[in-house]
Protein backbone atom coordinates (compact mmCIF):
# COMPACT_ATOMS: atom_id res chain seq x y z
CA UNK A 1 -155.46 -66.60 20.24
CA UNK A 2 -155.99 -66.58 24.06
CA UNK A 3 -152.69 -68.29 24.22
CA UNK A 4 -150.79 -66.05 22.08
CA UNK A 5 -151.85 -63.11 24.42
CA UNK A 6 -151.18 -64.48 27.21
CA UNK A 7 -147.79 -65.08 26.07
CA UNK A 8 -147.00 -61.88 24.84
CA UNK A 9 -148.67 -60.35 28.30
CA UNK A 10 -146.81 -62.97 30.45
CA UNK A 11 -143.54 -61.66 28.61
CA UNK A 12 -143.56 -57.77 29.07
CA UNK A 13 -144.44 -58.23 32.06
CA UNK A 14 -141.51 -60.60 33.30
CA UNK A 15 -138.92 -58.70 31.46
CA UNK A 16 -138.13 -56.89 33.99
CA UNK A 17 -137.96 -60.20 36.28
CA UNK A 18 -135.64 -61.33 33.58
CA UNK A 19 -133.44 -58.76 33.49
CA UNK A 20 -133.18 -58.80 37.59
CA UNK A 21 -132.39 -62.27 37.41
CA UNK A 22 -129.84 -61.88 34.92
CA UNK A 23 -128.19 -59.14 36.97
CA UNK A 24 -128.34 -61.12 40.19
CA UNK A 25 -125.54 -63.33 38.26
CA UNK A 26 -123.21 -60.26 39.48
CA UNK A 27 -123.93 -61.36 42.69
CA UNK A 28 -123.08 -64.76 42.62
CA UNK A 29 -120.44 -64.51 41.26
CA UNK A 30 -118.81 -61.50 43.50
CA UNK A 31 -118.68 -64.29 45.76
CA UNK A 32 -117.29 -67.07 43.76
CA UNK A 33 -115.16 -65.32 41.68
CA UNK A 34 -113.66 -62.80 44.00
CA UNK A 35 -111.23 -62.98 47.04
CA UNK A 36 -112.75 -63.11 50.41
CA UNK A 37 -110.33 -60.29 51.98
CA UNK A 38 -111.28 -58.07 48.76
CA UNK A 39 -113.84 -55.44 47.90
CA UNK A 40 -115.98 -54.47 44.70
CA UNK A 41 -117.70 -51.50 43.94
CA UNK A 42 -120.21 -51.91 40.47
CA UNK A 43 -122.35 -49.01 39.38
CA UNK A 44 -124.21 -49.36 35.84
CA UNK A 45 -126.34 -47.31 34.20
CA UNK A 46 -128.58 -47.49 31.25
CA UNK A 47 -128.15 -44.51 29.03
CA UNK A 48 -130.88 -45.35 26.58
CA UNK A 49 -133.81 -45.84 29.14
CA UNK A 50 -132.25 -43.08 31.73
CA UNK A 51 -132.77 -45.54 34.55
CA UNK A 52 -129.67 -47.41 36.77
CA UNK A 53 -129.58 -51.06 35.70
CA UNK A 54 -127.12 -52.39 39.03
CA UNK A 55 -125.48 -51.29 41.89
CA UNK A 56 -123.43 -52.69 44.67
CA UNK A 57 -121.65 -50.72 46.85
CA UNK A 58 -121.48 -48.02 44.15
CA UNK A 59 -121.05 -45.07 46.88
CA UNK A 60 -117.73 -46.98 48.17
CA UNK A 61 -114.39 -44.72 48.01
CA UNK A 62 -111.92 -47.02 45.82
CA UNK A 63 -108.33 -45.85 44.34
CA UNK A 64 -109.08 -45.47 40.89
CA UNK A 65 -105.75 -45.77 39.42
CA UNK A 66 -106.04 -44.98 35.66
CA UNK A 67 -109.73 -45.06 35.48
CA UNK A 68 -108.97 -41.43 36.83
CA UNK A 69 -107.82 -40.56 33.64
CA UNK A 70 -111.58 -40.63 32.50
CA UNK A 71 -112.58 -37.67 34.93
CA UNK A 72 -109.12 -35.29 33.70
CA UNK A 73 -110.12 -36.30 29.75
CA UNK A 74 -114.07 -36.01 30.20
CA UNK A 75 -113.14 -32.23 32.15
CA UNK A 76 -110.87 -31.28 29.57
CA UNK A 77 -113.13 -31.89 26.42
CA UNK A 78 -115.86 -29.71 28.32
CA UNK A 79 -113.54 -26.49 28.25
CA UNK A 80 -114.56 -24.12 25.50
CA UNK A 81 -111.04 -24.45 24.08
CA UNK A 82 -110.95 -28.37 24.22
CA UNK A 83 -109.80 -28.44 20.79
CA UNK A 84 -107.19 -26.00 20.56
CA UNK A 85 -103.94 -27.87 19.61
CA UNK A 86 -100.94 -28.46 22.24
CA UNK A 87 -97.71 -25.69 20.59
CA UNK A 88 -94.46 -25.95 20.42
CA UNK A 89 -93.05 -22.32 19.21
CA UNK A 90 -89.54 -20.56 18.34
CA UNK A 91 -89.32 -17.14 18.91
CA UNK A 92 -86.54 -14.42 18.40
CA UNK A 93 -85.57 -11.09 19.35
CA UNK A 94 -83.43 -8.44 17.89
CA UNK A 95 -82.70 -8.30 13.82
CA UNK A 96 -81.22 -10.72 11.03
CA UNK A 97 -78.00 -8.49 9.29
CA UNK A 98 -76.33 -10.57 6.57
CA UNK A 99 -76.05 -14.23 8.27
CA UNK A 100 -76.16 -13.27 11.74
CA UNK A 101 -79.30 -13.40 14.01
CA UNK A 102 -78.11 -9.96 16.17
CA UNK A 103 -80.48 -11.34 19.12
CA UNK A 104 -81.99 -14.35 21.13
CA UNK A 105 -83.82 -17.47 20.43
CA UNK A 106 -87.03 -18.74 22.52
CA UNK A 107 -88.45 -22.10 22.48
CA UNK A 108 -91.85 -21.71 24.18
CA UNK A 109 -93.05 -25.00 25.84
CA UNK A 110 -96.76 -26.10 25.18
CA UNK A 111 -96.29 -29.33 27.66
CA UNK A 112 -96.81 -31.67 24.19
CA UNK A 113 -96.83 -34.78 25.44
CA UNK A 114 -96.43 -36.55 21.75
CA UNK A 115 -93.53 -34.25 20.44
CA UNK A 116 -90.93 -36.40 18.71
CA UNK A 117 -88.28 -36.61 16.70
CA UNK A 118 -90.58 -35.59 13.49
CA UNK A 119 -91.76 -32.40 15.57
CA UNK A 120 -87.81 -31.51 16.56
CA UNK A 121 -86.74 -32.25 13.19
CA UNK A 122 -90.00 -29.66 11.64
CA UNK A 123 -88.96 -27.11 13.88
CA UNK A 124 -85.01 -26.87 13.36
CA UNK A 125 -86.71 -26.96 9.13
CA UNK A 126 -88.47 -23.97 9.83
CA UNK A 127 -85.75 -22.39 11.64
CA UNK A 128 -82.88 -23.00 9.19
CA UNK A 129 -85.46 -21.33 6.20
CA UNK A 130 -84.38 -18.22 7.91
CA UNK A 131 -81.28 -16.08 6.44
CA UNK A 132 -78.86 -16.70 8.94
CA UNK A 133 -76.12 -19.49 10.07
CA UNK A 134 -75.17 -17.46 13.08
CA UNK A 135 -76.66 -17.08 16.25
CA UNK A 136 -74.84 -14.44 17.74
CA UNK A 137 -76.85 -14.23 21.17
CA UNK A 138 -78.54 -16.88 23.48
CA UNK A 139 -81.00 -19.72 23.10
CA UNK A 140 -83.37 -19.97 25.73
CA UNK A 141 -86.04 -22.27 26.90
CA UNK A 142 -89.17 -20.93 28.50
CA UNK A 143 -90.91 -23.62 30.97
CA UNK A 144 -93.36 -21.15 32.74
CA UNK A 145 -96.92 -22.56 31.40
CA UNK A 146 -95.94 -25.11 34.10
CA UNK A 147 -94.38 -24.93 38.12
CA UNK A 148 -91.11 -27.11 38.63
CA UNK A 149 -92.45 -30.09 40.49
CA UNK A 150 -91.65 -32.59 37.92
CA UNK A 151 -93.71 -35.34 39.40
CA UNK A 152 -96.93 -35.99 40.83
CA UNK A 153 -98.39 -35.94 44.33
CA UNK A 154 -98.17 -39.64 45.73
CA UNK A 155 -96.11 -41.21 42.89
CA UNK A 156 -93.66 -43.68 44.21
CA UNK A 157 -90.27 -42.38 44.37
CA UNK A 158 -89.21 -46.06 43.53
CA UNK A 159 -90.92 -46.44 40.24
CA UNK A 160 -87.80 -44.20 39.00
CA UNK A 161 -86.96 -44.88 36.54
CA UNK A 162 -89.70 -46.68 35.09
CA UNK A 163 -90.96 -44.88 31.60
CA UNK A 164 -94.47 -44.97 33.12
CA UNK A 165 -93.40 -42.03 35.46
CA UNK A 166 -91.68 -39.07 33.31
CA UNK A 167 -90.33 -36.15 34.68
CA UNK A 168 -92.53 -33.82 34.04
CA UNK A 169 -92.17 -30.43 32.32
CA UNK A 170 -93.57 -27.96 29.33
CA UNK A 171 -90.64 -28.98 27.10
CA UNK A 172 -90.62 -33.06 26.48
CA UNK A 173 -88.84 -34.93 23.95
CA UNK A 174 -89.86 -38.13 23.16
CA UNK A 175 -92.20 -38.34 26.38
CA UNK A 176 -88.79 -37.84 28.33
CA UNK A 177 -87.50 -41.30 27.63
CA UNK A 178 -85.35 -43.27 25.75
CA UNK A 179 -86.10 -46.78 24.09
CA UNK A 180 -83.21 -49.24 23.91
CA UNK A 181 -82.85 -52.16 22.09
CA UNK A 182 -80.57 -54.99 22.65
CA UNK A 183 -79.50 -57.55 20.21
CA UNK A 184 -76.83 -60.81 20.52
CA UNK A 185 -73.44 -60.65 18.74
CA UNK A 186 -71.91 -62.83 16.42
CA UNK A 187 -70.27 -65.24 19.29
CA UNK A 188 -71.43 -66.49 22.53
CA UNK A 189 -69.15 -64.31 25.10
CA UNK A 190 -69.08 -61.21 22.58
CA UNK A 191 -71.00 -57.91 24.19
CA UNK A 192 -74.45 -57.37 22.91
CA UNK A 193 -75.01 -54.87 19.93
CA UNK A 194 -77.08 -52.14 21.64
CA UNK A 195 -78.70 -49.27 19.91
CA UNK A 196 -81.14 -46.35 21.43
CA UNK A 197 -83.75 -43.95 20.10
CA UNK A 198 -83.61 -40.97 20.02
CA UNK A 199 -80.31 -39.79 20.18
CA UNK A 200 -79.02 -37.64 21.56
CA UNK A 201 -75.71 -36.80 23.87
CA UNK A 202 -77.48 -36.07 26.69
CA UNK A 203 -77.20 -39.54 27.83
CA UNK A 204 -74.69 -42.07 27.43
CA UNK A 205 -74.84 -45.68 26.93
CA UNK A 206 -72.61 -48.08 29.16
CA UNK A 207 -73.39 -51.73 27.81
CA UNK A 208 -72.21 -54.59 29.80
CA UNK A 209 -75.01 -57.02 28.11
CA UNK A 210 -73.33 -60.42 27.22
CA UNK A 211 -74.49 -62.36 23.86
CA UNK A 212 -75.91 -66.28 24.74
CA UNK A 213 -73.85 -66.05 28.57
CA UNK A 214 -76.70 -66.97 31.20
CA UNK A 215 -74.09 -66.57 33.95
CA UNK A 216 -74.35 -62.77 33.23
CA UNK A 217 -77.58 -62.40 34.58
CA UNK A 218 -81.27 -61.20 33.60
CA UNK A 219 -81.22 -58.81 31.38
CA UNK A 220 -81.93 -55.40 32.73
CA UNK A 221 -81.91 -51.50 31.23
CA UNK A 222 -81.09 -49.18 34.42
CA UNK A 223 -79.99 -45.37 34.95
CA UNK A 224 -77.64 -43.96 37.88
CA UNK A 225 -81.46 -42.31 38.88
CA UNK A 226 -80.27 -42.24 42.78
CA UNK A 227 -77.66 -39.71 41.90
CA UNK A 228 -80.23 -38.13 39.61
CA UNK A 229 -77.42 -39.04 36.56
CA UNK A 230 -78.09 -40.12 33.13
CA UNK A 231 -75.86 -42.81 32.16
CA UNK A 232 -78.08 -45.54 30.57
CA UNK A 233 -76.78 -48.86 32.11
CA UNK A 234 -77.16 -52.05 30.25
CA UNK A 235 -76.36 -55.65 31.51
CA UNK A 236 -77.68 -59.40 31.62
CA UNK A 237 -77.46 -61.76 28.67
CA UNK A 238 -78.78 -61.34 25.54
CA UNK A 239 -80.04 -64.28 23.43
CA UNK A 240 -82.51 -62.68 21.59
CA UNK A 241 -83.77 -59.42 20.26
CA UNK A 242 -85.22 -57.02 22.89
CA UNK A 243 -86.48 -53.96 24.21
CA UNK A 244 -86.81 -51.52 27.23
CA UNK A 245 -87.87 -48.30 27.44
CA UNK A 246 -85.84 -45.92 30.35
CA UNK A 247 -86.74 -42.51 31.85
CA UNK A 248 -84.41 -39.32 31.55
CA UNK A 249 -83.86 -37.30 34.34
CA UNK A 250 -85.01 -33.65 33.69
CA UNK A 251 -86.95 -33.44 30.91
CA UNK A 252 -86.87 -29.41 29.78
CA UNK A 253 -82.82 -30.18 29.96
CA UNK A 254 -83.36 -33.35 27.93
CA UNK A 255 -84.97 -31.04 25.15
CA UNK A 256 -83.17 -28.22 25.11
CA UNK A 257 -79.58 -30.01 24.92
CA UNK A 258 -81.10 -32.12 22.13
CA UNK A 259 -82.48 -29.11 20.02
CA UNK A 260 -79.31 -27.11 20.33
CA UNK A 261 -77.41 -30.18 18.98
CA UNK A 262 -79.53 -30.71 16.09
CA UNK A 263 -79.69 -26.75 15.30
CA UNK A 264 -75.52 -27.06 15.33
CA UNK A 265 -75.82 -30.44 13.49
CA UNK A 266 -77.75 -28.39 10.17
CA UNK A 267 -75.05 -25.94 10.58
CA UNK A 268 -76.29 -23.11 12.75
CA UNK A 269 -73.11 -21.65 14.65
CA UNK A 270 -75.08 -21.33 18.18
CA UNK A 271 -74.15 -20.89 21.88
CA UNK A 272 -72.57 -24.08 22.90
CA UNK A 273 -74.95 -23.95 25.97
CA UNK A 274 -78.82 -22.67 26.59
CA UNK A 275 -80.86 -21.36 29.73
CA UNK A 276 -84.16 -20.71 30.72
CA UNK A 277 -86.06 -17.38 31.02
CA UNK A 278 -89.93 -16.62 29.92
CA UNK A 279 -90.43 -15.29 26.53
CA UNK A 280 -89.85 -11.49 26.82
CA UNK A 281 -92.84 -8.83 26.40
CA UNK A 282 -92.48 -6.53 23.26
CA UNK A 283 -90.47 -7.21 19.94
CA UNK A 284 -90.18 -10.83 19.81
CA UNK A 285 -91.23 -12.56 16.35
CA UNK A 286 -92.60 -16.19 15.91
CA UNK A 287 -90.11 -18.01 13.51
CA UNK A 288 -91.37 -22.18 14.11
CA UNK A 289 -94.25 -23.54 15.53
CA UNK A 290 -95.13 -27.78 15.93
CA UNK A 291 -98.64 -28.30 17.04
CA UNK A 292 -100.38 -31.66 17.95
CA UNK A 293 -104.24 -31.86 17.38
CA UNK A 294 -106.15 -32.93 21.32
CA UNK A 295 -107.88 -36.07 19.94
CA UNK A 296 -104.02 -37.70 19.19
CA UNK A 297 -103.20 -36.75 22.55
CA UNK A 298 -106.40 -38.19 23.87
CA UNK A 299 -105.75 -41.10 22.00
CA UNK A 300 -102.48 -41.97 23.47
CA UNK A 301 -103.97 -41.22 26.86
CA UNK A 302 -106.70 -43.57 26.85
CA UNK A 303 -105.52 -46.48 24.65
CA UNK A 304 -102.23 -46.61 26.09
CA UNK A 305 -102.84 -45.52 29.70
CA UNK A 306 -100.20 -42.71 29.34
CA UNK A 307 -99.44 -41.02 32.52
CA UNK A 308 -97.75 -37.98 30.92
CA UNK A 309 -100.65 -36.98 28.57
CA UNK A 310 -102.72 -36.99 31.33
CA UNK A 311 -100.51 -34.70 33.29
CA UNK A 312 -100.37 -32.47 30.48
CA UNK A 313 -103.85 -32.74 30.13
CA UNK A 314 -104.08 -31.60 33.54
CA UNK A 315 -101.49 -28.56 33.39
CA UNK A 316 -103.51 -27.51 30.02
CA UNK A 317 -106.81 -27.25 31.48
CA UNK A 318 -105.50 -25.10 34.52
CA UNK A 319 -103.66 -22.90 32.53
CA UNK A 320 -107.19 -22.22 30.35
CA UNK A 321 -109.03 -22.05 33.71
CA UNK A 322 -106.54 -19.85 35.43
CA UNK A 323 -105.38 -17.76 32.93
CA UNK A 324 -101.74 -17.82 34.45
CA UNK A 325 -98.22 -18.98 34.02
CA UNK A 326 -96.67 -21.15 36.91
CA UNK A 327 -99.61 -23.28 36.64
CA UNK A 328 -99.61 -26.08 39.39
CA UNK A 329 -101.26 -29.41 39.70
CA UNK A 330 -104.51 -28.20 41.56
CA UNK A 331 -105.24 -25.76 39.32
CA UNK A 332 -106.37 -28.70 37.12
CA UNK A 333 -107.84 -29.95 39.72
CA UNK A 334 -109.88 -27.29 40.86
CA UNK A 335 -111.99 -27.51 37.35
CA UNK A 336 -112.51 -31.30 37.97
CA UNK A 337 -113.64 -30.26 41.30
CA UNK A 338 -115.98 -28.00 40.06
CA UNK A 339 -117.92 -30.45 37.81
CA UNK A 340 -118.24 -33.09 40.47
CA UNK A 341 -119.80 -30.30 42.38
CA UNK A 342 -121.78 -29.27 39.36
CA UNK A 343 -122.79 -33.40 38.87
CA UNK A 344 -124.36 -32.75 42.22
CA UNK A 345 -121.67 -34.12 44.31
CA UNK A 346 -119.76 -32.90 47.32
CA UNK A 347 -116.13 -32.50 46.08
CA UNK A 348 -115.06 -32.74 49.63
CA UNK A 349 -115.82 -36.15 49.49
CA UNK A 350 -112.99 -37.48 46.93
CA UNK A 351 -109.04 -36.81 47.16
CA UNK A 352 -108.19 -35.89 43.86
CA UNK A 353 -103.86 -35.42 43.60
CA UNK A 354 -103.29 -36.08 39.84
CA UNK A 355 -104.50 -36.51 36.38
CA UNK A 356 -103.88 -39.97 36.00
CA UNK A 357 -103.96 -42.11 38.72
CA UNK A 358 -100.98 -42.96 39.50
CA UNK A 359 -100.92 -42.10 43.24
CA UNK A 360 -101.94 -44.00 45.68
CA UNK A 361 -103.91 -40.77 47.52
CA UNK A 362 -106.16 -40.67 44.78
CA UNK A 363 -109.84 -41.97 46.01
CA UNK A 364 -113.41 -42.37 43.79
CA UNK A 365 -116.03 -43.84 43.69
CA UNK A 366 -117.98 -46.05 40.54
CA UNK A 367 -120.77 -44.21 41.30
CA UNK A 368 -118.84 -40.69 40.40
CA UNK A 369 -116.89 -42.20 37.69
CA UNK A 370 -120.38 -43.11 35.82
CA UNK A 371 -121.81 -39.84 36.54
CA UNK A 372 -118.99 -38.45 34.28
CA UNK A 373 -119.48 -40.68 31.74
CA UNK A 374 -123.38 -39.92 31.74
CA UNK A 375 -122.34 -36.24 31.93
CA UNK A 376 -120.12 -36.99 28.70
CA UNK A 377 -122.61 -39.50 26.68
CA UNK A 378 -124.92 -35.84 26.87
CA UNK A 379 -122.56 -33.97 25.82
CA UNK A 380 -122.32 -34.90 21.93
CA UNK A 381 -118.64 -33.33 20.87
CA UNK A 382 -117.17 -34.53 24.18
CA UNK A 383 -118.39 -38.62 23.75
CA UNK A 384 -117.79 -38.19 20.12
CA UNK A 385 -113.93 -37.82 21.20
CA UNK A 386 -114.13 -39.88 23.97
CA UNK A 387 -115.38 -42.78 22.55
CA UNK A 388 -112.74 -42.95 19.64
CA UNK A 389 -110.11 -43.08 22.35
CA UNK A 390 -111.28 -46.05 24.36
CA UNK A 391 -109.90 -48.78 24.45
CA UNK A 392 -112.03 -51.40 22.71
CA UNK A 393 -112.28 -54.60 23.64
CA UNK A 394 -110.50 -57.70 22.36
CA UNK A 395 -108.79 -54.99 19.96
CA UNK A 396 -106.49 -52.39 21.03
CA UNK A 397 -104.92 -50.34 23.79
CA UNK A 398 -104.93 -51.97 27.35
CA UNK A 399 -108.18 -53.98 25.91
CA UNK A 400 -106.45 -55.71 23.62
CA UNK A 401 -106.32 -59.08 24.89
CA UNK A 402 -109.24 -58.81 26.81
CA UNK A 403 -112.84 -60.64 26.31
CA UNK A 404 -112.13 -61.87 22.95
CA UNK A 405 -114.49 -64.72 22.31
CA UNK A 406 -117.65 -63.74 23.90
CA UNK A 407 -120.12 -61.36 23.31
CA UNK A 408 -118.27 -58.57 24.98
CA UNK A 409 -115.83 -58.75 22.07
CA UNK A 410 -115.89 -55.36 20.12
CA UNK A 411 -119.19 -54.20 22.65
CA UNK A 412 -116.80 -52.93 25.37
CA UNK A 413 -115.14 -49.07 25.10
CA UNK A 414 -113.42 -48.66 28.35
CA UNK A 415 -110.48 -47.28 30.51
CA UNK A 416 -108.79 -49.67 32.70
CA UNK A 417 -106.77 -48.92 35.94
CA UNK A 418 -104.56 -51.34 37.14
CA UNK A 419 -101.90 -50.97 40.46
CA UNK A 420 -100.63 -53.43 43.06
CA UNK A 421 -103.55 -54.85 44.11
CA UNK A 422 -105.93 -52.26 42.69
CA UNK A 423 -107.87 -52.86 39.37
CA UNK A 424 -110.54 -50.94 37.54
CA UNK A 425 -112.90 -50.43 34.34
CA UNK A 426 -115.06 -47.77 33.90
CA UNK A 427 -116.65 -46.91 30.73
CA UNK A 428 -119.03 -48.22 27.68
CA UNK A 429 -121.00 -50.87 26.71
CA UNK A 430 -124.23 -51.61 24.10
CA UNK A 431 -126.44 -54.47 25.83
CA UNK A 432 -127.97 -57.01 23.65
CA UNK A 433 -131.60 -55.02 23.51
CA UNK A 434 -129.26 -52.28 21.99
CA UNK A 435 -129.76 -50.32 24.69
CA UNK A 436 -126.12 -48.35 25.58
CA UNK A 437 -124.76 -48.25 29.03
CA UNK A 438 -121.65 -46.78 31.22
CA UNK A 439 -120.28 -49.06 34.00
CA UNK A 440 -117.64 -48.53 36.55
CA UNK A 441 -116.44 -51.26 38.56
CA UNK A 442 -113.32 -50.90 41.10
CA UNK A 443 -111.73 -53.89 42.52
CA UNK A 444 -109.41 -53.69 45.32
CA UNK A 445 -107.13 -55.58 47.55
CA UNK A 446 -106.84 -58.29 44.86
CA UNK A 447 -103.12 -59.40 44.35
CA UNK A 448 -103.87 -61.45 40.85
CA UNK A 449 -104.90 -58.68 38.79
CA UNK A 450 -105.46 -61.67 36.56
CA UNK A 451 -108.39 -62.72 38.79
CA UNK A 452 -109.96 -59.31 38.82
CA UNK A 453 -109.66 -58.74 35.15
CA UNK A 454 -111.65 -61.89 34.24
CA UNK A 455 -114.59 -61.24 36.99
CA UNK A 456 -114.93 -57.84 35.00
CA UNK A 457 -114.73 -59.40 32.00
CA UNK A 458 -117.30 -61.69 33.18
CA UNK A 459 -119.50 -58.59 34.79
CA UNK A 460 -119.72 -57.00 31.17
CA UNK A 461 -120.52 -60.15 29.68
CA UNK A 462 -123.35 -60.55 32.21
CA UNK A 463 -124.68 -57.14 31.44
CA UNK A 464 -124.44 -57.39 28.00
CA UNK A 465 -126.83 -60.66 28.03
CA UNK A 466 -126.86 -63.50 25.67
């Protein structure tokens, strides 16, 4: 019996040793695992006990790349309005006599990031419902929820035109790009059969791909983007199926050409061209609206990485703080600002430029980054929406193929962050004793992102336990 207590005596009071000891496995392998010219900042925290369970250089400034989506998305869902959906809306002015609308057409931009072909489509349904097939005044687009700086502070003017950086605007069509898929031919020699989604004649297509002709080169999907012009350019051999995805330069353009097309294609006689104005004050009627519910928005965002819902994440929370049109980049900002400062940080002590990490100027810390997630974990409606859009690991979004076959499989919901020599994870993770915990932990100045990938792998695994 004496035995049996001491056991049991020996073994509360070591757990604590055990635990240590487990954690000083982070340590090791920070050595081992990591480059000697590279740096790691870790910061975990165990949400069930309310106590910190590891830290190593957890005050460290680190460029967060899309881990800095977490602080946008976690700032957002605080707002009082977090759950109002993203519009789309048609208005019009003046009267419908017989078949003729005797006025103007509106469409007011909401900055959805996920409207599509199935929201342009809806719209130009509700719009032809109405009792007229001719437009005999303008068609207007009205941009001002948003100013006209159509990219980010910091973002690399050479990543045009990579899909990953849009042009940015309150009117986007298909997230301002356009997907294009090659395919061979019937003969070796004969051009490759190209098609592209959407369409639209905004663009145009000039395909120089060659079917099974490896003296034509890699292939490649390119745009005339240094003369800001938007012929689609496709070359290379083609010996199999394959896809590429291409940005479009202006996006509000890009959507307003395409919905006066389509309105002309159902038979609307309409202005052959459109402009831009704001929605006028007074007697203006709603005809169409599209909206898009937050959480799919939040979804794309955090499974997917996408840069553009986090910008319009951004632009939507500064337009509910500051109750203006013209809303700029920093007025987003300012309302992440004011909950580091009200997580008892000095916001001085971050650069914050964008609302998803995709500039370089961008510097956090793990130790911030897991204040927000302990600031959303309290907050039951904003981890409740969170936490659906993680990524989880080993099966979906940027997790996907990540930790599958040990016992971080499935036990991992977390936003990764990954740049030229700059990787990060910050988010979720339920440790053996079921206890739950948020982790942040920024690598940087490690060229194989491979390398830093599978020492944070190896950190969760470690936390975790066996």
């Amino acid at each position: 019996m004496k035995s049996i207590l001491l056991s049991v005596f020996l073994s509360v009071c070591l757990l604590p040793l055990w635990g240590q000891r487990d954690f000083s496995q982070i340590d090791s392998i920070i050595k081992k695992m990591l480059p000697e010219a590279s740096e790691v900042g870790i910061s975990v925290y165990d949400l069930t006990a309310g106590t910190p369970l590891y830290n190593y250089r957890a005050n460290k400034l680190s460029r967060p790349a899309s881990t800095m989506k977490l602080l946008t998305a976690i700032t957002a869902l605080s707002r009082p309005e977090a759950d109002n959906p993203f519009c789309t809306e048609v208005w019009y002015d003046g009267v419908i006599e017989h078949d003729t609308l005797q006025g103007n057409l509106y469409v007011v931009g909401g900055f959805d990031p996920e409207f599509d072909e199935q929201a342009m489509d809806s719209l130009i349904e509700e719009i032809i419902t109405y009792p007229f097939s001719v437009i005999n005044g303008r068609v207007y687009g009205d941009v001002s929820m948003k100013d006209s700086l159509y990219w980010g502070n910091g973002w690399a003017w050479d990543d045009n035109p990579e899909a990953y950086q849009p042009y940015l605007s309150p009117l986007m069509f298909c997230k301002g790009i356009v997907e294009v898929t090659a395919a061979p031919g019937a003969q070796q020699g004969d051009s490759a059969k190209v098609s592209c989604t959407p369409l639209s004649s905004y663009y145009k297509v000039l395909n120089e791909a060659k079917t099974r002709t490896p003296s034509a080169g890699k292939f490649s999907v390119s745009r005339d983007w240094f003369t800001n012009g938007n012929n689609v350019i496709i070359k290379g051999n083609v010996s199999a199926v394959g896809k590429q995805w291409i940005n479009i330069y202006d996006s509000k353009c890009y959507f307003m050409h395409t919905f006066l097309e389509r309105l002309q294609e159902r038979g609307i006689i309409a202005p052959q061209s459109y402009d831009f104005t704001e929605l006028p004050l007074g007697e203006v009627q709603q005809m169409a609206c599209w909206e898009t519910p937050v959480q799919d928005v939040l979804n794309q965002l955090m499974k997917e990485s996408d840069n553009l819902n986090a910008e319009a994440l951004l632009c939507r929370l500064g337009m509910q703080a500051a109750k203006k049109k013209y809303v700029a980049a920093n007025d987003g900002i300012e309302e992440i600002r004011l909950l580091i400062q009200q997580l008892g940080y000095e916001p001085e002590d971050y650069k914050i430029v964008d609302g998803c990490g995709l500039s370089n100027y961008n510097y956090l810390s793990p130790a911030l980054l897991v204040d927000f997630l302990k600031f959303a974990y309290s907050q039951t409606d904003v981890f409740r929406k969170l936490y659906k859009a993680l990524p989880v690991a080993g099966i979906d979004g940027t997790l996907q193929n990540r930790m599958k076959g040990s016992v971080a499989y499935k036990n991992v919901h977390a936003k990764t962050g990954s740049f030229t020599a700059i990787n990060a994870l910050a988010g979720y993770l339920k440790m053996k004793n079921g206890h739950e915990v948020a982790f942040a932990i920024m690598n940087q100045n490690v060229l194989s992102a491979a390398t830093a990938r599978a020492f944070q792998d190896k950190v969760c695994e470690i936390i975790i336990g066996r």
